[in-house]
Protein backbone atom coordinates (compact mmCIF):
# COMPACT_ATOMS: atom_id res chain seq x y z
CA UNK A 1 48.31 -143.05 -94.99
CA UNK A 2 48.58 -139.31 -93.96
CA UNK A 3 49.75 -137.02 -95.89
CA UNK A 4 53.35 -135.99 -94.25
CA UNK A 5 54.34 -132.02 -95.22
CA UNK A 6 58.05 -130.67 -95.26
CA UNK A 7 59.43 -127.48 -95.81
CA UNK A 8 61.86 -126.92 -98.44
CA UNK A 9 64.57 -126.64 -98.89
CA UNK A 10 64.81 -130.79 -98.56
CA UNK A 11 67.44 -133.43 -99.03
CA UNK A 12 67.06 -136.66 -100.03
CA UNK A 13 70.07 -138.70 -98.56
CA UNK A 14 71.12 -142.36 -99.67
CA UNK A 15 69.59 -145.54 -97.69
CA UNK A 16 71.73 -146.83 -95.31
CA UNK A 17 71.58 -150.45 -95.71
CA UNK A 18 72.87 -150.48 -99.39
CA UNK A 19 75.71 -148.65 -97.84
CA UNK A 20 76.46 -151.20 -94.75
CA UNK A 21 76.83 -153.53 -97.30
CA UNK A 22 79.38 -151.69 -99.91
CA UNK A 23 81.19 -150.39 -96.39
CA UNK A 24 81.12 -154.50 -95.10
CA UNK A 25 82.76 -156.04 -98.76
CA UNK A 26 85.16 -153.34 -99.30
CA UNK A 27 86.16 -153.56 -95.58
CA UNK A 28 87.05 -157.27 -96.39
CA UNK A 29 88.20 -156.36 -99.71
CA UNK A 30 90.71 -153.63 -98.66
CA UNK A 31 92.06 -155.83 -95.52
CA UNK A 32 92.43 -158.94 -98.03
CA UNK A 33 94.87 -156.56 -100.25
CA UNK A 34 96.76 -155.56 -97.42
CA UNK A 35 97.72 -158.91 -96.34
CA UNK A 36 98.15 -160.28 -99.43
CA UNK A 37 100.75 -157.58 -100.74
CA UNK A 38 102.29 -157.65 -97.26
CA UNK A 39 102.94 -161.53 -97.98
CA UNK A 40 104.24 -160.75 -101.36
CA UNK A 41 107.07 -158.32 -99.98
CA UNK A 42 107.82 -160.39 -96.98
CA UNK A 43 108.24 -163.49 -99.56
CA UNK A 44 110.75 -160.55 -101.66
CA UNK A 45 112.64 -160.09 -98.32
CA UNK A 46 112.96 -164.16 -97.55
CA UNK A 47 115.10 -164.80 -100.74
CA UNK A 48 112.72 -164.57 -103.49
CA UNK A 49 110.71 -166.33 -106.02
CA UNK A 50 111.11 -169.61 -107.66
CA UNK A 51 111.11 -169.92 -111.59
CA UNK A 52 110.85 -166.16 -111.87
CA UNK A 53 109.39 -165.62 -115.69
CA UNK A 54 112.26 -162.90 -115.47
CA UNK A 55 114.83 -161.17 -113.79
CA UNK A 56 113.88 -158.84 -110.73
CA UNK A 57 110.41 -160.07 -110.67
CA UNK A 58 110.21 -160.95 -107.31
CA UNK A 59 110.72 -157.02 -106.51
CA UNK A 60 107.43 -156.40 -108.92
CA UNK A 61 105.19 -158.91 -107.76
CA UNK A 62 104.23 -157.16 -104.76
CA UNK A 63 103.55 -154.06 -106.68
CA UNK A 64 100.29 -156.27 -108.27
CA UNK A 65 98.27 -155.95 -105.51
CA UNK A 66 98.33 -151.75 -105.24
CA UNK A 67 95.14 -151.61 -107.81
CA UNK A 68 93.11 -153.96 -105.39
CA UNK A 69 94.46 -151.71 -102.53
CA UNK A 70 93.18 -148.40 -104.29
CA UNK A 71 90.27 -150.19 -105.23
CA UNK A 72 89.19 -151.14 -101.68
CA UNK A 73 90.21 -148.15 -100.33
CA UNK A 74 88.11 -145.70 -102.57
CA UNK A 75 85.26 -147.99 -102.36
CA UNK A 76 85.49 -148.10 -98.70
CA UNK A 77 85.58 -144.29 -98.19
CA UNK A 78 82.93 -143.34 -100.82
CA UNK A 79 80.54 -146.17 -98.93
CA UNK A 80 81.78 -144.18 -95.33
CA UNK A 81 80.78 -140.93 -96.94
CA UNK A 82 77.23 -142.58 -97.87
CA UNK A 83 76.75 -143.53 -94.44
CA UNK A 84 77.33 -139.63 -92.66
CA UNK A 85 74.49 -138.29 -91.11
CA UNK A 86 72.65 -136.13 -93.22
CA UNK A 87 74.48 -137.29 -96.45
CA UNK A 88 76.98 -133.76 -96.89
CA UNK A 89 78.66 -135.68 -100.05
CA UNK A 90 75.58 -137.80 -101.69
CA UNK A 91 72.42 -136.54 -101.58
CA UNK A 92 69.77 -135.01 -103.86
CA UNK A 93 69.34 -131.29 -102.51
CA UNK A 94 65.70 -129.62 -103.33
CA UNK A 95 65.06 -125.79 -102.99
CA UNK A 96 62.40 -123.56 -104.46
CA UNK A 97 64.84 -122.45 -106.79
CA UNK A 98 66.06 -125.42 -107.96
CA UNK A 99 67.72 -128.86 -107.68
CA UNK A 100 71.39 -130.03 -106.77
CA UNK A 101 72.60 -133.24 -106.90
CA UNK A 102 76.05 -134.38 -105.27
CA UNK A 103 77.82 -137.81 -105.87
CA UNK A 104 80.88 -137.20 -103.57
CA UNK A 105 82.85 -134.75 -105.53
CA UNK A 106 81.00 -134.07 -108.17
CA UNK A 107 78.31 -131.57 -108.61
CA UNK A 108 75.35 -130.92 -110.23
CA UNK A 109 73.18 -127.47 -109.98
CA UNK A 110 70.41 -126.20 -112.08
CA UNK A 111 67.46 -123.83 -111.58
CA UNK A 112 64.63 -124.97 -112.55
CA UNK A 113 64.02 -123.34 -115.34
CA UNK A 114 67.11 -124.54 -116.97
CA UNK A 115 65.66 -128.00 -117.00
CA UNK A 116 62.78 -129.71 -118.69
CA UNK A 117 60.59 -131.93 -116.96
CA UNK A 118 61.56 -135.16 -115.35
CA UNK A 119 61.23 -138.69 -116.81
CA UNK A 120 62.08 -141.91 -116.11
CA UNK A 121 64.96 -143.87 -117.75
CA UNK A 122 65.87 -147.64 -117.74
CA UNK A 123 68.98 -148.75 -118.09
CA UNK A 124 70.04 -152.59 -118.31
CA UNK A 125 73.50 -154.20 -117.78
CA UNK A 126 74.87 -157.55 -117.47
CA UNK A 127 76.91 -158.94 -114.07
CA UNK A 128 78.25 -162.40 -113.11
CA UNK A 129 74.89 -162.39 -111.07
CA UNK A 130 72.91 -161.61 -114.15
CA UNK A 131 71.40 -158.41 -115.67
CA UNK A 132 70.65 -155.42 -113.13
CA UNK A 133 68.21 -152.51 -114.58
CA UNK A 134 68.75 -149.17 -112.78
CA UNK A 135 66.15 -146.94 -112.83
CA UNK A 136 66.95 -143.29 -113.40
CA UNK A 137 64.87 -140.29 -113.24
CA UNK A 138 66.56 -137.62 -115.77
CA UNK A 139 66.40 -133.99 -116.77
CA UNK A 140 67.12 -132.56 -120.28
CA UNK A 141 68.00 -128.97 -120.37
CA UNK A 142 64.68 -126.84 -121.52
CA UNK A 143 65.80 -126.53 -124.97
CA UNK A 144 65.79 -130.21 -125.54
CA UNK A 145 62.48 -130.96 -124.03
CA UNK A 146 60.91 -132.16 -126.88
CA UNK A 147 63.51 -135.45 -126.86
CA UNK A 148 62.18 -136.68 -123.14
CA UNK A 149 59.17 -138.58 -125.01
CA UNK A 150 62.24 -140.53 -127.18
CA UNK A 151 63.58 -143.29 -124.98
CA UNK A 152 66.67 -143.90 -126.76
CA UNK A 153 67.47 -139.84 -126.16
CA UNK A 154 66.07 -139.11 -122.77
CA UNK A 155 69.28 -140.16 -121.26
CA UNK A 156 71.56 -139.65 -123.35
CA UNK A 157 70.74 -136.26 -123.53
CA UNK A 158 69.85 -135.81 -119.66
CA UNK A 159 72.40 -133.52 -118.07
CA UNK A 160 70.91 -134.89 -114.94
CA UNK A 161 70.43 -138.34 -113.50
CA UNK A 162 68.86 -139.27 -110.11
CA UNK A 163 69.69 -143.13 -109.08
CA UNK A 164 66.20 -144.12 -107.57
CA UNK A 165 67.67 -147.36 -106.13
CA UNK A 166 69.48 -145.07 -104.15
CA UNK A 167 66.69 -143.39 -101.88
CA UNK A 168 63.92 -145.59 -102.28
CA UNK A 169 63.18 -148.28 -99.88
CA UNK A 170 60.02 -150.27 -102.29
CA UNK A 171 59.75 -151.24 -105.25
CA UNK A 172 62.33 -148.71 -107.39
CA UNK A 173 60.60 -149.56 -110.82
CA UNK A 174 57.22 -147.68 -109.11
CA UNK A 175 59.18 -145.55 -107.14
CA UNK A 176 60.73 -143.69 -110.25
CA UNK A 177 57.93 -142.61 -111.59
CA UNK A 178 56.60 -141.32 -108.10
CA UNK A 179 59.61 -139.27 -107.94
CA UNK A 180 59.97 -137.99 -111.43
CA UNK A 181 55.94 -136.82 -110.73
CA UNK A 182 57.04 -135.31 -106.99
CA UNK A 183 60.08 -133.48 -108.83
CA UNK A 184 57.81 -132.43 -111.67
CA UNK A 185 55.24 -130.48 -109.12
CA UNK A 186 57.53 -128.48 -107.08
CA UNK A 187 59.23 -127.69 -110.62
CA UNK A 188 55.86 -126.73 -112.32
CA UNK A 189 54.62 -124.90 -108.99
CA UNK A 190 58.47 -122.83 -108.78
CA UNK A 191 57.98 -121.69 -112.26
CA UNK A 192 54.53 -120.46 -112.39
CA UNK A 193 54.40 -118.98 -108.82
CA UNK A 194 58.44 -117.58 -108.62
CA UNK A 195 58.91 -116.32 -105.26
CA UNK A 196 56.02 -117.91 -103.16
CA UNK A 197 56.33 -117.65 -99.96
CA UNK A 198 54.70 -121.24 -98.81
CA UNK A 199 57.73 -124.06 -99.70
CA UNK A 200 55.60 -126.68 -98.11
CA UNK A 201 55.25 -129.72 -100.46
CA UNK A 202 53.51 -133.02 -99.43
CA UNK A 203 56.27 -135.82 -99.43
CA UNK A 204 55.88 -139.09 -101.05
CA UNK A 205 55.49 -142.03 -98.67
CA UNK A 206 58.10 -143.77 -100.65
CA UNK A 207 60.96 -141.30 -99.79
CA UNK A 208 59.54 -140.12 -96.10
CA UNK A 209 62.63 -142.55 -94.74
CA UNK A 210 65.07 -140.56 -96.73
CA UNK A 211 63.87 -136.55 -97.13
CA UNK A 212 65.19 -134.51 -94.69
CA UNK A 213 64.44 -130.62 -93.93
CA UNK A 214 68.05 -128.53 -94.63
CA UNK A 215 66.95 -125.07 -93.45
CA UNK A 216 67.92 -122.02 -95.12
CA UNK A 217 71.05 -121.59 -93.57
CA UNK A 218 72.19 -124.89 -94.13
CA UNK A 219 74.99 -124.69 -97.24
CA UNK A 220 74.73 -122.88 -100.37
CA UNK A 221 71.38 -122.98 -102.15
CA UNK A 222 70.53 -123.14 -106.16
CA UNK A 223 70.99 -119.37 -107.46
CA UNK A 224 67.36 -117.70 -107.71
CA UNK A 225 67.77 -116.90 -110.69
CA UNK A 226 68.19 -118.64 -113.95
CA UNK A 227 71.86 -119.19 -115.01
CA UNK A 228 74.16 -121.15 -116.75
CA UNK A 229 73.96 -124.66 -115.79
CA UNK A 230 77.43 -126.15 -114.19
CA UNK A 231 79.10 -129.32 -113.30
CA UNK A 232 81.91 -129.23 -111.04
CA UNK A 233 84.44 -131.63 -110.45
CA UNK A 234 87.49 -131.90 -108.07
């Protein structure tokens, strides 16, 4: 396959079909709390509950079901803000300066010499379907480098974490590594040539389907130089 070239700055914006899906069950979620606490206050309003466990409990009841609302609702509208064009609240945003990762509200923004190399991290947990491994690649800052060869440290020192699952569309276990090696390059090539003026990198024919070419005018960009790493939250 041909080598496909893209000028930075790039984003690399969630896969869509991962995102139907979350958008499709918390649609169904969302509308099955709705009618579900509407029945519970309409039953309040017909005369009540039998064998209430106590007094006035009919007028709580209803009040169970506003968790499962807020639960569909904020999973519906952080799978809607997956699916924008473009991906303006989650995406992984690459400049020749340095890297910014967004995960709707939250963000993460580091030159590159702040960071140490990438690596790839593992990590296991158990579900009612069984046990899912998500495969992360992670960034120390430079000062800890010498803890990304530890695999009980790497992440748990990371101060940033890139879902691969996310923007790959093979194999995520192979695709991790081909993206902590694609990160590593433009971060080796940004440090030892600082102000280059050719931000053309070759793009990995696992992410072609999800990089996208920003421009330069196209939102705020990773300070040139080195500074104090930051994490905002709203």
């Amino acid at each position: 396959m041909a080598d496909v070239t893209m000028r930075l700055p790039l984003r690399l914006v969630p896969r869509k079909v991962g995102a139907i899906f979350l958008a499709c069950f918390f649609t169904f979620f969302f509308g099955f709390a709705v009618v579900w606490t509407t029945m519970a206050t309409m039953g309040v309003m017909s005369g009540g509950i039998e064998n209430e466990p106590f007094p006035g409990f009919r007028y709580v009841f209803p009040a169970f079901g506003i968790p499962f609302l807020l639960i569909g609702f904020f999973g519906l509208a952080f799978a809607i803000m997956k699916l924008l064009p473009g991906g303006p609240y989650y995406h992984v945003e690459i400049a020749p300066q340095g890297i910014r990762v967004r995960r709707a509200w939250k963000i993460q923004q580091f030159a590159w010499p702040e960071i140490s190399p990438f690596g790839v991290s593992a990590r296991t947990r158990s579900t009612k379907g069984g046990r899912v491994t998500t495969y992360w690649v992670v960034a120390l800052r430079a000062s800890d480098d010498s803890h990304l060869a530890n695999e009980s440290e790497r992440y748990n020192r990371s101060v940033l974490q890139i879902d691969t699952g996310q923007y790959a569309n093979v194999e995520v276990e192979n695709a991790a590594s081909v993206l902590g090696d694609w990160l590593n390059g433009i971060r080796a090539e940004a440090i030892d040539r600082p102000g280059r003026t050719n931000n053309t990198v070759a793009v990995p024919p696992d992410f072609r389907g999800a990089v996208r070419e920003i421009g330069l005018v196209a939102g705020p960009r990773p300070a040139a130089q080195p500074k104090r790493s930051s994490v905002i939250e709203r």
